[in-house]
C-alpha atoms as a PDB file:
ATOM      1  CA  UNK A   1       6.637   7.493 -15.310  1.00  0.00           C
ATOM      2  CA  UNK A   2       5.527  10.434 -13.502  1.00  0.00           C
ATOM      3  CA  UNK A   3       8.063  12.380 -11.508  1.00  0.00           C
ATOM      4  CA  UNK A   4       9.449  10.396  -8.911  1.00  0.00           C
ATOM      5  CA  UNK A   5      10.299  11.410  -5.069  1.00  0.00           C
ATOM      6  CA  UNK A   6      12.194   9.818  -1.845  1.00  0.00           C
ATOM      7  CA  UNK A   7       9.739   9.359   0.119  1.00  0.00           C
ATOM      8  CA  UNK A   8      10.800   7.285   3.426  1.00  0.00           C
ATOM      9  CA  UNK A   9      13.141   5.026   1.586  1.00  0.00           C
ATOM     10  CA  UNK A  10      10.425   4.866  -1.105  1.00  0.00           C
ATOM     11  CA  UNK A  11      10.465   5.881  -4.237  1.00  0.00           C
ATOM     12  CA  UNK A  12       6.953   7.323  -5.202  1.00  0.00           C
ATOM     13  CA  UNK A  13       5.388   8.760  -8.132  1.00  0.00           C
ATOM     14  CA  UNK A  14       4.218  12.504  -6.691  1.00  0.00           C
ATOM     15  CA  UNK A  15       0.340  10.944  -7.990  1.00  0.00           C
ATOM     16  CA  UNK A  16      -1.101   8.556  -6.070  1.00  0.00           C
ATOM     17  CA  UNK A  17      -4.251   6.531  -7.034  1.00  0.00           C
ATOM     18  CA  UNK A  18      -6.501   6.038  -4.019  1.00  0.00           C
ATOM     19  CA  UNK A  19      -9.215   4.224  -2.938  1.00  0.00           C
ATOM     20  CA  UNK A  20     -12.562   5.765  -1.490  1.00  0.00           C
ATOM     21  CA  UNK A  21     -14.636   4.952  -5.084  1.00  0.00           C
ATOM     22  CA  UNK A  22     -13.610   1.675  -4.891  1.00  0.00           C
ATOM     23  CA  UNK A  23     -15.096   1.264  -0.798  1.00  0.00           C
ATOM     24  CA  UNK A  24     -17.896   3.401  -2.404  1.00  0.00           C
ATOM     25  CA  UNK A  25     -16.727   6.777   0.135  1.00  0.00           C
ATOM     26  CA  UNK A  26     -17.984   9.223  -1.995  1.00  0.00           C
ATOM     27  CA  UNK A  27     -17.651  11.911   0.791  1.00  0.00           C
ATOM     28  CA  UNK A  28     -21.079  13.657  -1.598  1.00  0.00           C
ATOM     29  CA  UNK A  29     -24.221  12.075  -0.635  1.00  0.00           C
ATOM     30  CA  UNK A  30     -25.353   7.413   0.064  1.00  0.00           C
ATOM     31  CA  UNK A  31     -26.696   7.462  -3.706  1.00  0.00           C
ATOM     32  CA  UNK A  32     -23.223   8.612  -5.326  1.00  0.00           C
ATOM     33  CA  UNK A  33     -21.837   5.885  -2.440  1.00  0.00           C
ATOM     34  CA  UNK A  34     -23.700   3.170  -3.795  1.00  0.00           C
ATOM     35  CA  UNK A  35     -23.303   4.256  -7.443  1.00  0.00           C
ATOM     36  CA  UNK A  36     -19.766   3.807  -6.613  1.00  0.00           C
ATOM     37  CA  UNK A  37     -19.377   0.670  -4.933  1.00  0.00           C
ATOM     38  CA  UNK A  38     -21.844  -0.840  -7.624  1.00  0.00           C
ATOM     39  CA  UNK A  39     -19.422   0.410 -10.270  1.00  0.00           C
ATOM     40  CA  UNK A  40     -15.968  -1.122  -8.588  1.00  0.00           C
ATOM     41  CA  UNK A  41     -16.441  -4.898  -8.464  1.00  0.00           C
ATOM     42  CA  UNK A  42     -13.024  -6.537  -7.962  1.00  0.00           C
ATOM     43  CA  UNK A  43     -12.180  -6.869 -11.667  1.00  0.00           C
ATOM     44  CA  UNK A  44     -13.002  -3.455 -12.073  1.00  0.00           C
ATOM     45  CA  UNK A  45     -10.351  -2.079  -9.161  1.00  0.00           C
ATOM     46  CA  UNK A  46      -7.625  -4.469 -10.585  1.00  0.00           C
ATOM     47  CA  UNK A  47      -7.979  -3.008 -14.198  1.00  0.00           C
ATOM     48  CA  UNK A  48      -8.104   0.575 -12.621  1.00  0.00           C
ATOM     49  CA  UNK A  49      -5.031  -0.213 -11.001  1.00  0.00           C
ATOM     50  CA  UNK A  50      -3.585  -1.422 -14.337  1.00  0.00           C
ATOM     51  CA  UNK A  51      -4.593   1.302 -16.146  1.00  0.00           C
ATOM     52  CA  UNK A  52      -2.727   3.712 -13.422  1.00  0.00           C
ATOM     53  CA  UNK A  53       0.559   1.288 -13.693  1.00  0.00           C
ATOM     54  CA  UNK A  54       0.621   2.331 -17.857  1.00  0.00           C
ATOM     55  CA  UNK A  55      -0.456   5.865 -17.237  1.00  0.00           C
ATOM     56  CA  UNK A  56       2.929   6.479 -15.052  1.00  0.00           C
ATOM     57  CA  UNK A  57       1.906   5.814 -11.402  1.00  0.00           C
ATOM     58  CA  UNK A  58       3.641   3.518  -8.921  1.00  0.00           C
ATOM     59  CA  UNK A  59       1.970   3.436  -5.779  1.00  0.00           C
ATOM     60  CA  UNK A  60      -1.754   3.370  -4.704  1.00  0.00           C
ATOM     61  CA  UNK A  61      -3.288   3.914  -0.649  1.00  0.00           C
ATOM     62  CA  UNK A  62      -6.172   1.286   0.123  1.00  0.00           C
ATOM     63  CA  UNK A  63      -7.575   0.631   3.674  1.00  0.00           C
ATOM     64  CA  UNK A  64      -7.500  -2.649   5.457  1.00  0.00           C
ATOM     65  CA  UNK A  65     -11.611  -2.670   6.192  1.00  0.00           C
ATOM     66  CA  UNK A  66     -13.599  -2.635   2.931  1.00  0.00           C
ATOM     67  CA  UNK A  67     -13.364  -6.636   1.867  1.00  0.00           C
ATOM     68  CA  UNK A  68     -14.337  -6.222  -1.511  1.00  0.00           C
ATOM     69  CA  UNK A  69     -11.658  -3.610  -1.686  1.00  0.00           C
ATOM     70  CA  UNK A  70      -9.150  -5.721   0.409  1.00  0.00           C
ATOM     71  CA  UNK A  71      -9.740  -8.761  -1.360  1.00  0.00           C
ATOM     72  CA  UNK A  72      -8.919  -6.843  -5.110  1.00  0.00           C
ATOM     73  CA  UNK A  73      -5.258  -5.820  -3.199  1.00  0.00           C
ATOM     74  CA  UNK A  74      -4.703  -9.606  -2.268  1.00  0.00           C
ATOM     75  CA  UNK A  75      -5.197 -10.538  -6.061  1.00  0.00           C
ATOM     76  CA  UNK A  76      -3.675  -7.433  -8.153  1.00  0.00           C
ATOM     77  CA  UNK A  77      -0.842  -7.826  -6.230  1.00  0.00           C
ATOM     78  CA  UNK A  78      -0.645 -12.083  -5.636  1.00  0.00           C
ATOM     79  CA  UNK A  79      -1.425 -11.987  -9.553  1.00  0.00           C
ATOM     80  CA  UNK A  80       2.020  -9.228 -10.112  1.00  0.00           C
ATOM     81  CA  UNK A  81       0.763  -6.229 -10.377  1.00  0.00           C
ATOM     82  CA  UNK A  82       3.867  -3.391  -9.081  1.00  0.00           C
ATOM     83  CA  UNK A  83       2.013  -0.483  -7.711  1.00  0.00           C
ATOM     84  CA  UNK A  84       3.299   0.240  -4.210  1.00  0.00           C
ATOM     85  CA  UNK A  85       0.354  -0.613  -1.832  1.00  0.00           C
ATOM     86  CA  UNK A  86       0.447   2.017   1.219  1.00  0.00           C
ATOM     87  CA  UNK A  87      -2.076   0.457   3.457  1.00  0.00           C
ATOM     88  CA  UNK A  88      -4.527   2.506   5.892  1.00  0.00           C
ATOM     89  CA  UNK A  89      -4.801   0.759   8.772  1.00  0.00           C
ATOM     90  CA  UNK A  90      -7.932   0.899  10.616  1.00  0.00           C
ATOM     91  CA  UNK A  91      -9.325  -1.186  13.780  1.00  0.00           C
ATOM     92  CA  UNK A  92     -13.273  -1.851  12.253  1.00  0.00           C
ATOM     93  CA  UNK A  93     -13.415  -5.167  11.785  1.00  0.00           C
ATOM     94  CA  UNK A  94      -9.670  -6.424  13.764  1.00  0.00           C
ATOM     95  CA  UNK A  95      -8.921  -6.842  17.066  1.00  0.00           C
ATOM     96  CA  UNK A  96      -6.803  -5.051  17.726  1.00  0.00           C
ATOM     97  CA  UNK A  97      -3.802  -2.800  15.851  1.00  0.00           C
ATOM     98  CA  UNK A  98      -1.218  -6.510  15.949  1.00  0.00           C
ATOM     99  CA  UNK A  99      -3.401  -8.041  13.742  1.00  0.00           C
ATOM    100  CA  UNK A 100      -4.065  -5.356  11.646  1.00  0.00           C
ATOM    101  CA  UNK A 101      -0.642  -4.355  11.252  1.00  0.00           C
ATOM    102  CA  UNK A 102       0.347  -8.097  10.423  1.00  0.00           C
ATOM    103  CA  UNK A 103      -2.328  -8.614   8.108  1.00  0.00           C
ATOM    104  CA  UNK A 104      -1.625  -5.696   5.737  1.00  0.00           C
ATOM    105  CA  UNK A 105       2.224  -6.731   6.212  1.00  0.00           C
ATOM    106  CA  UNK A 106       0.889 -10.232   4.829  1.00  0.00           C
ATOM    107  CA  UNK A 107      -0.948  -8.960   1.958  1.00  0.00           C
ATOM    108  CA  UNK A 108       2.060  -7.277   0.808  1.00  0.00           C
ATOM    109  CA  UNK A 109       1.610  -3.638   1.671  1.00  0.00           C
ATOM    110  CA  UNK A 110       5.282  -1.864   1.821  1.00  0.00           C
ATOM    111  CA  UNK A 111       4.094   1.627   4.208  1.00  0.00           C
ATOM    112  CA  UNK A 112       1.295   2.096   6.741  1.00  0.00           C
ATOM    113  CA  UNK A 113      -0.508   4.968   8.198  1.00  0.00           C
ATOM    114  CA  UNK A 114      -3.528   5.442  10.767  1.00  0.00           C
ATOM    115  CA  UNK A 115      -7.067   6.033   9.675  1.00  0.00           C
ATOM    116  CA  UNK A 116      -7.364   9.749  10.249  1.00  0.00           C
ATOM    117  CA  UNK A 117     -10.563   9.023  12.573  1.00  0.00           C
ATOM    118  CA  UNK A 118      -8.199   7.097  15.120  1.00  0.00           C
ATOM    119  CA  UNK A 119      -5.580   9.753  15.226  1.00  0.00           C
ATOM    120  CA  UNK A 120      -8.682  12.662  15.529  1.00  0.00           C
ATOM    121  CA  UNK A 121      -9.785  10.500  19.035  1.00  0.00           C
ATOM    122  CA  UNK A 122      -6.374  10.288  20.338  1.00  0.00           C
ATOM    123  CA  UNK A 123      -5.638  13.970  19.836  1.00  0.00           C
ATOM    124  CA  UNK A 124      -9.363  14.581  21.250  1.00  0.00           C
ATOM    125  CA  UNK A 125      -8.259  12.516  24.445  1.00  0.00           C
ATOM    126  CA  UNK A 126      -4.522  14.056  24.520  1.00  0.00           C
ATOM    127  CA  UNK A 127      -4.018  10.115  24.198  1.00  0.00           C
ATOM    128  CA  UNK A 128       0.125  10.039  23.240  1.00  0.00           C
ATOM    129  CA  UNK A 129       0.746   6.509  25.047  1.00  0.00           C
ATOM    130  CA  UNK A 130      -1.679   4.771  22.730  1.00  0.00           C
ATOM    131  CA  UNK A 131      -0.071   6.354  19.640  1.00  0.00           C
ATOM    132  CA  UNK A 132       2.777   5.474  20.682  1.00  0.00           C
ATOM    133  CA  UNK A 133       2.167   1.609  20.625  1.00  0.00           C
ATOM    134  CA  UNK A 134       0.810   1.686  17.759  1.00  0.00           C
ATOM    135  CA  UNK A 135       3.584   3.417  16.208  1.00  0.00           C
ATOM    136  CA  UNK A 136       5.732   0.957  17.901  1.00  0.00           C
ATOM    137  CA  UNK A 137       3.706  -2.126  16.677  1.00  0.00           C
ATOM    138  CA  UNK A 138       3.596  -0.839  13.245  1.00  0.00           C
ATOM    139  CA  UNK A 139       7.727  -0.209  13.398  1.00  0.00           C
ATOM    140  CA  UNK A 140       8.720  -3.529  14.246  1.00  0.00           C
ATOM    141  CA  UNK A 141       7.877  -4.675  10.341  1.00  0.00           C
ATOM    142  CA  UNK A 142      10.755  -2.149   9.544  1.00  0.00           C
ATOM    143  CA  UNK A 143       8.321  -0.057   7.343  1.00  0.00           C
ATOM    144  CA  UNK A 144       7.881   3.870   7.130  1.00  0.00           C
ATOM    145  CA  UNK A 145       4.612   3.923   9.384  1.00  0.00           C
ATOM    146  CA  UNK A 146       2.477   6.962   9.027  1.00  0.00           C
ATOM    147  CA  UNK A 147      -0.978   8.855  10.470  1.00  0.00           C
ATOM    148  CA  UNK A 148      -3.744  10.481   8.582  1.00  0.00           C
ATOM    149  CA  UNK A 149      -6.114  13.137  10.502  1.00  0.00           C
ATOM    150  CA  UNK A 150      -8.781  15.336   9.692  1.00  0.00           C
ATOM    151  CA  UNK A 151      -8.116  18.607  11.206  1.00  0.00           C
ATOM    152  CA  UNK A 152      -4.802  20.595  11.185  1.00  0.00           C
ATOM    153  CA  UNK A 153      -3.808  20.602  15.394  1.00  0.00           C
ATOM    154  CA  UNK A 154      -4.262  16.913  15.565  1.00  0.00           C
ATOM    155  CA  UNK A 155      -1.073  16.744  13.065  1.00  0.00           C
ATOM    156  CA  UNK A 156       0.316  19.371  14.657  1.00  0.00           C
ATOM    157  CA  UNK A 157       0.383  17.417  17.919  1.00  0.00           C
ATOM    158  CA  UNK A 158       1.459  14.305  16.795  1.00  0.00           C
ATOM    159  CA  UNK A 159       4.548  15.757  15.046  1.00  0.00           C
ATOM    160  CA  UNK A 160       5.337  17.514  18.390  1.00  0.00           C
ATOM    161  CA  UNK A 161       5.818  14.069  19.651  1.00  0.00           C
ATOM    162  CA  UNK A 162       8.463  12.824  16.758  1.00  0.00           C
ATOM    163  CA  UNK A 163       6.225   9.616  16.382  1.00  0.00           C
ATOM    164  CA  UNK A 164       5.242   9.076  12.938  1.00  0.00           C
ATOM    165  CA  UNK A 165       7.426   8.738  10.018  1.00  0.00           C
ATOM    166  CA  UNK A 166       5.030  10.805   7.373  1.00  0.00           C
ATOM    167  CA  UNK A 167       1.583  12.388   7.711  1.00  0.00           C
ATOM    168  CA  UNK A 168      -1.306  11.922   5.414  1.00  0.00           C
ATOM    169  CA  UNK A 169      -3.004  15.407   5.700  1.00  0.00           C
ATOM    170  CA  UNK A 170      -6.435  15.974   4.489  1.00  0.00           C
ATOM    171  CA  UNK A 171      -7.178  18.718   3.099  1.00  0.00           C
ATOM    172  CA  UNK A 172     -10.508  19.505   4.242  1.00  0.00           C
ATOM    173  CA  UNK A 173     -11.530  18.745   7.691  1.00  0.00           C
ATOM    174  CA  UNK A 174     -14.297  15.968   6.304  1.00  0.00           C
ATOM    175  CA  UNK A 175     -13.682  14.207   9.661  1.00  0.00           C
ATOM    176  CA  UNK A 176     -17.439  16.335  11.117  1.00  0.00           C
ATOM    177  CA  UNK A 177     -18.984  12.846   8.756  1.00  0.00           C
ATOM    178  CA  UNK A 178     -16.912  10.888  11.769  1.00  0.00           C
ATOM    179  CA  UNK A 179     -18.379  12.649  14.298  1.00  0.00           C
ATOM    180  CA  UNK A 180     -21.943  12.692  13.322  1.00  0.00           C
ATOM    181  CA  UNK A 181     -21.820  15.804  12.030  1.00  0.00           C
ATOM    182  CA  UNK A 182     -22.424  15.231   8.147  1.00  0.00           C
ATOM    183  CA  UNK A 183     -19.972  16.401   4.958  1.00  0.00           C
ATOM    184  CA  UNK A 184     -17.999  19.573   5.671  1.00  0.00           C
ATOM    185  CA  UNK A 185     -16.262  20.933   2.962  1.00  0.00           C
ATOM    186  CA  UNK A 186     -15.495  24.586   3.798  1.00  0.00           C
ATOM    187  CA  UNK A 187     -12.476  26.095   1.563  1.00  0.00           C
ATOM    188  CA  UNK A 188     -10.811  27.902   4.055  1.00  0.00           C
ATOM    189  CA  UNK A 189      -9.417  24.519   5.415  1.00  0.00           C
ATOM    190  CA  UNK A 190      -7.629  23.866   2.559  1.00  0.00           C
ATOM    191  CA  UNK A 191      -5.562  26.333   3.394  1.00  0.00           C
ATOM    192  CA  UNK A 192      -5.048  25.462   6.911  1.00  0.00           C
ATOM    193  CA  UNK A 193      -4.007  22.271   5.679  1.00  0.00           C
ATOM    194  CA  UNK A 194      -1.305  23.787   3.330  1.00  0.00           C
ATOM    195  CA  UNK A 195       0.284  25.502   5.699  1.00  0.00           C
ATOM    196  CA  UNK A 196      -0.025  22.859   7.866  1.00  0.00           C
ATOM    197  CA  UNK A 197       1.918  20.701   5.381  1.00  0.00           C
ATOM    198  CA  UNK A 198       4.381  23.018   4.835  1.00  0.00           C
ATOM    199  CA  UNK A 199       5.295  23.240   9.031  1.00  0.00           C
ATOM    200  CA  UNK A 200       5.691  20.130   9.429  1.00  0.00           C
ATOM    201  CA  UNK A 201       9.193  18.990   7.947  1.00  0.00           C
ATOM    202  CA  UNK A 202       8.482  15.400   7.924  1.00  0.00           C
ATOM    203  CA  UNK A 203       7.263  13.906   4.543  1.00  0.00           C
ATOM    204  CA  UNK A 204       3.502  14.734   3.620  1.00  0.00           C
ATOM    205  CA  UNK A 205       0.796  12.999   1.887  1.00  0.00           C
ATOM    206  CA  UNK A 206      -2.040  15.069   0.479  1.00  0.00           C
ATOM    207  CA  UNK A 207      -5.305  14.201   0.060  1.00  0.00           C
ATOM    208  CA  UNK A 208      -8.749  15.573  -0.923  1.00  0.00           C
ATOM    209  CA  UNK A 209      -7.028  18.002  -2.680  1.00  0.00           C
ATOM    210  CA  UNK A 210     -10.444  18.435  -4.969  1.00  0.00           C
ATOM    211  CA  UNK A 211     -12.558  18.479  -2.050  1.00  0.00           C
ATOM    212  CA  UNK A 212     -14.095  14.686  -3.001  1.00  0.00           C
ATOM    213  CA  UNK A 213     -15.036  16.095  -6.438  1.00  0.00           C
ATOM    214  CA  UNK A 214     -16.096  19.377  -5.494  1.00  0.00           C
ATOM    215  CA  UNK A 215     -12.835  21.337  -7.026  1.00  0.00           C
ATOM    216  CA  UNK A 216     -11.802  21.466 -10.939  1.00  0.00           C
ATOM    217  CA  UNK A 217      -8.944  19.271 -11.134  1.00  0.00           C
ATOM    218  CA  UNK A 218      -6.827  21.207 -12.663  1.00  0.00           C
ATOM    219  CA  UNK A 219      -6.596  24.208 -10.536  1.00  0.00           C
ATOM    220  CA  UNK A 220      -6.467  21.546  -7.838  1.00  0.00           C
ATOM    221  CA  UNK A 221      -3.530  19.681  -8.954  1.00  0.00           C
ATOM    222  CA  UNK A 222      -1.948  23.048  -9.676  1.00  0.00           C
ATOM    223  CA  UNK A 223      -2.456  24.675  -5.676  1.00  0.00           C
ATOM    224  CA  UNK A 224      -1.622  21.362  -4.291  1.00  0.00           C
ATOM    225  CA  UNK A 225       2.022  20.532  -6.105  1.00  0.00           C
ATOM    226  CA  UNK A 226       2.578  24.739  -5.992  1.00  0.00           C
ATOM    227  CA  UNK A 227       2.358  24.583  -1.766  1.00  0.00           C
ATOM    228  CA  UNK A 228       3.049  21.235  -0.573  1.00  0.00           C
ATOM    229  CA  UNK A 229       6.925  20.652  -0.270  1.00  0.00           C
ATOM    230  CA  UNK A 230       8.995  19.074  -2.932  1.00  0.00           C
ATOM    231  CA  UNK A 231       9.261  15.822  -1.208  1.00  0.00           C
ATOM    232  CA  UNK A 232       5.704  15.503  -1.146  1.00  0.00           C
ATOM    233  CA  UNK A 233       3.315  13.539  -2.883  1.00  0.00           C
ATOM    234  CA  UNK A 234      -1.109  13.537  -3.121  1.00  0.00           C
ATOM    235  CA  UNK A 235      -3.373  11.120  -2.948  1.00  0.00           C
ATOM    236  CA  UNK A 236      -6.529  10.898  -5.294  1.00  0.00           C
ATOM    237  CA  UNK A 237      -9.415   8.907  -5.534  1.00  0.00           C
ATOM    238  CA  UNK A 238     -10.866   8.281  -9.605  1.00  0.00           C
ATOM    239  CA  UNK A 239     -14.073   7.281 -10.291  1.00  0.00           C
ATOM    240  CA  UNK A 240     -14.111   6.002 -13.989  1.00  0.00           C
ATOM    241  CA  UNK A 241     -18.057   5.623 -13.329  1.00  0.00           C
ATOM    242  CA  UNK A 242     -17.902   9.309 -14.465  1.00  0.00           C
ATOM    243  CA  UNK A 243     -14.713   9.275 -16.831  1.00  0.00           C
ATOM    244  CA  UNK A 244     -13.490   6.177 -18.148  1.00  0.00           C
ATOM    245  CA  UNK A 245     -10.484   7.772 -19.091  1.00  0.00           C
ATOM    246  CA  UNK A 246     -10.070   9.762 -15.461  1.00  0.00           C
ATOM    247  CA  UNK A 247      -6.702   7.761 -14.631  1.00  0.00           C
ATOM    248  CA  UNK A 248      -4.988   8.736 -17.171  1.00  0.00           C
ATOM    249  CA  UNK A 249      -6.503  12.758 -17.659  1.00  0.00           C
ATOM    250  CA  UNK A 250      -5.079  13.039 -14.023  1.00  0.00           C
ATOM    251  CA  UNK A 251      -1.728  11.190 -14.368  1.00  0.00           C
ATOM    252  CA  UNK A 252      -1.546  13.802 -17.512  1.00  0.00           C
ATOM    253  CA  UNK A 253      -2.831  16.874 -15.540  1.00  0.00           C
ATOM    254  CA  UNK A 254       0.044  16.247 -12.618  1.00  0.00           C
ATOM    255  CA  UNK A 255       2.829  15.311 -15.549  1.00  0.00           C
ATOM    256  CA  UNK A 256       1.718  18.686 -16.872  1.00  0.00           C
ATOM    257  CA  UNK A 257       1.528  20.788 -13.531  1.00  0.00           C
ATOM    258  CA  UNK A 258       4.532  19.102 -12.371  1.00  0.00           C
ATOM    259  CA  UNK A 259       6.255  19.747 -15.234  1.00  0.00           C
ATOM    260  CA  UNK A 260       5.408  23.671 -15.442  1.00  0.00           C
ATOM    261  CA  UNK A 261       6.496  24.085 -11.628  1.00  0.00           C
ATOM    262  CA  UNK A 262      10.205  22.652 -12.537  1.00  0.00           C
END
């Protein structure tokens, strides 16, 4: 097992396996997208989830929208499997945040967070009552509930208001491909986002801490685990399309970072 961390009553490997290659969310360019989601069919997820259990991790971060990708979270985990699901709850294709909330709750998921695009339009609006029902909707399962946003102030903000219970920070401000505005991976925002991190006291998730491919993994893993706080954990998406073997050369590359930084 890698090295484990309280992390809201949870205990979490500091790796996380997540989920954009399965939803095919390449964050690169719509061929790698639909290279990707070709790739992941459900049998495919549930093996790379397997293959993450035996390589040391416990927990993985999926989203409530993609149903390929939903449906492989009702079956790894209906058919045993133990990795901790934190769900990211978005509003795409439910009614409203109730039945969002409730459905991930159903599945099985044991932590929740926003979609980073829904927290980036509240802060845009200044919108704290909304937040705040959602955060109280999302409370009443008794689960550590969470946000994710794209850019640094919008966390900033929210933690002024002592809502969430963690953050998922990203660590470039990718949320421009929200907005119209196409991939933007600029270094300097990695940065920002580790200091970021760092100020805000509550536990943090990282992730895009390669830039969606763009960074060698092993410095990567190294600056991430060497600035984020000790409590902390990251969050990366593996696309065996490219590696077969990329779950387990990254649950060895944190073992061996980690293990250098203690």
């Amino acid at each position: 097992m890698l090295p484990i961390v309280d992390f809201c009553g949870l205990k979490l490997t500091r790796l996380l396996i997540g989920a954009n290659p399965f939803g095919g969310y390449s964050h690169q360019n719509r061929r790698r997208d639909e290279e990707m989601r070709n790739y992941y069919t459900v049998e495919r997820i549930k093996e790379t989830w397997a293959r993450a259990e035996a390589a040391g991790i416990n927990a993985m971060v999926a989203n409530n929208e993609t149903p390929h990708v939903l449906k492989a979270v009702r079956e790894y985990l209906r058919e045993g499997g133990r990795l901790t699901w934190i769900a990211q709850i978005n509003l795409r294709n439910k009614p409203d945040m109730r039945s969002a909330v409730d459905e991930a709750v159903e599945i099985g998921c044991k932590a929740m967070y926003f979609h980073g695009k829904l927290v980036d339009d509240l802060y845009a609006a200044r919108d704290a009552e909304t937040l705040r029902r959602w955060v109280e909707t999302a409370r009443r399962t008794g689960m550590p509930v969470g946000l994710a946003a794209h850019v640094a102030d919008a966390h900033l903000w929210v933690d002024s208001l002592n809502l969430a219970d963690f953050h998922a920070v990203c660590c470039f401000n990718c949320g421009s491909v929200h907005a119209g505005g196409g991939e933007r991976f600029v270094l300097r925002d990695l940065f920002r986002a580790m200091e970021t991190i760092r100020a805000i006291r509550k536990p943090c998730i990282a992730y895009k801490i390669m830039g969606a491919g763009r960074l060698d993994p092993r410095m990567a893993f190294q600056f991430a685990f060497e600035n984020i706080k000790p409590g902390d954990v990251v969050n990366v998406g593996m696309h065996r399309g490219d590696k077969d073997d990329i779950v387990e050369e990254n649950a060895a590359l944190a073992r061996e970072t980690l293990g250098g930084a203690a």
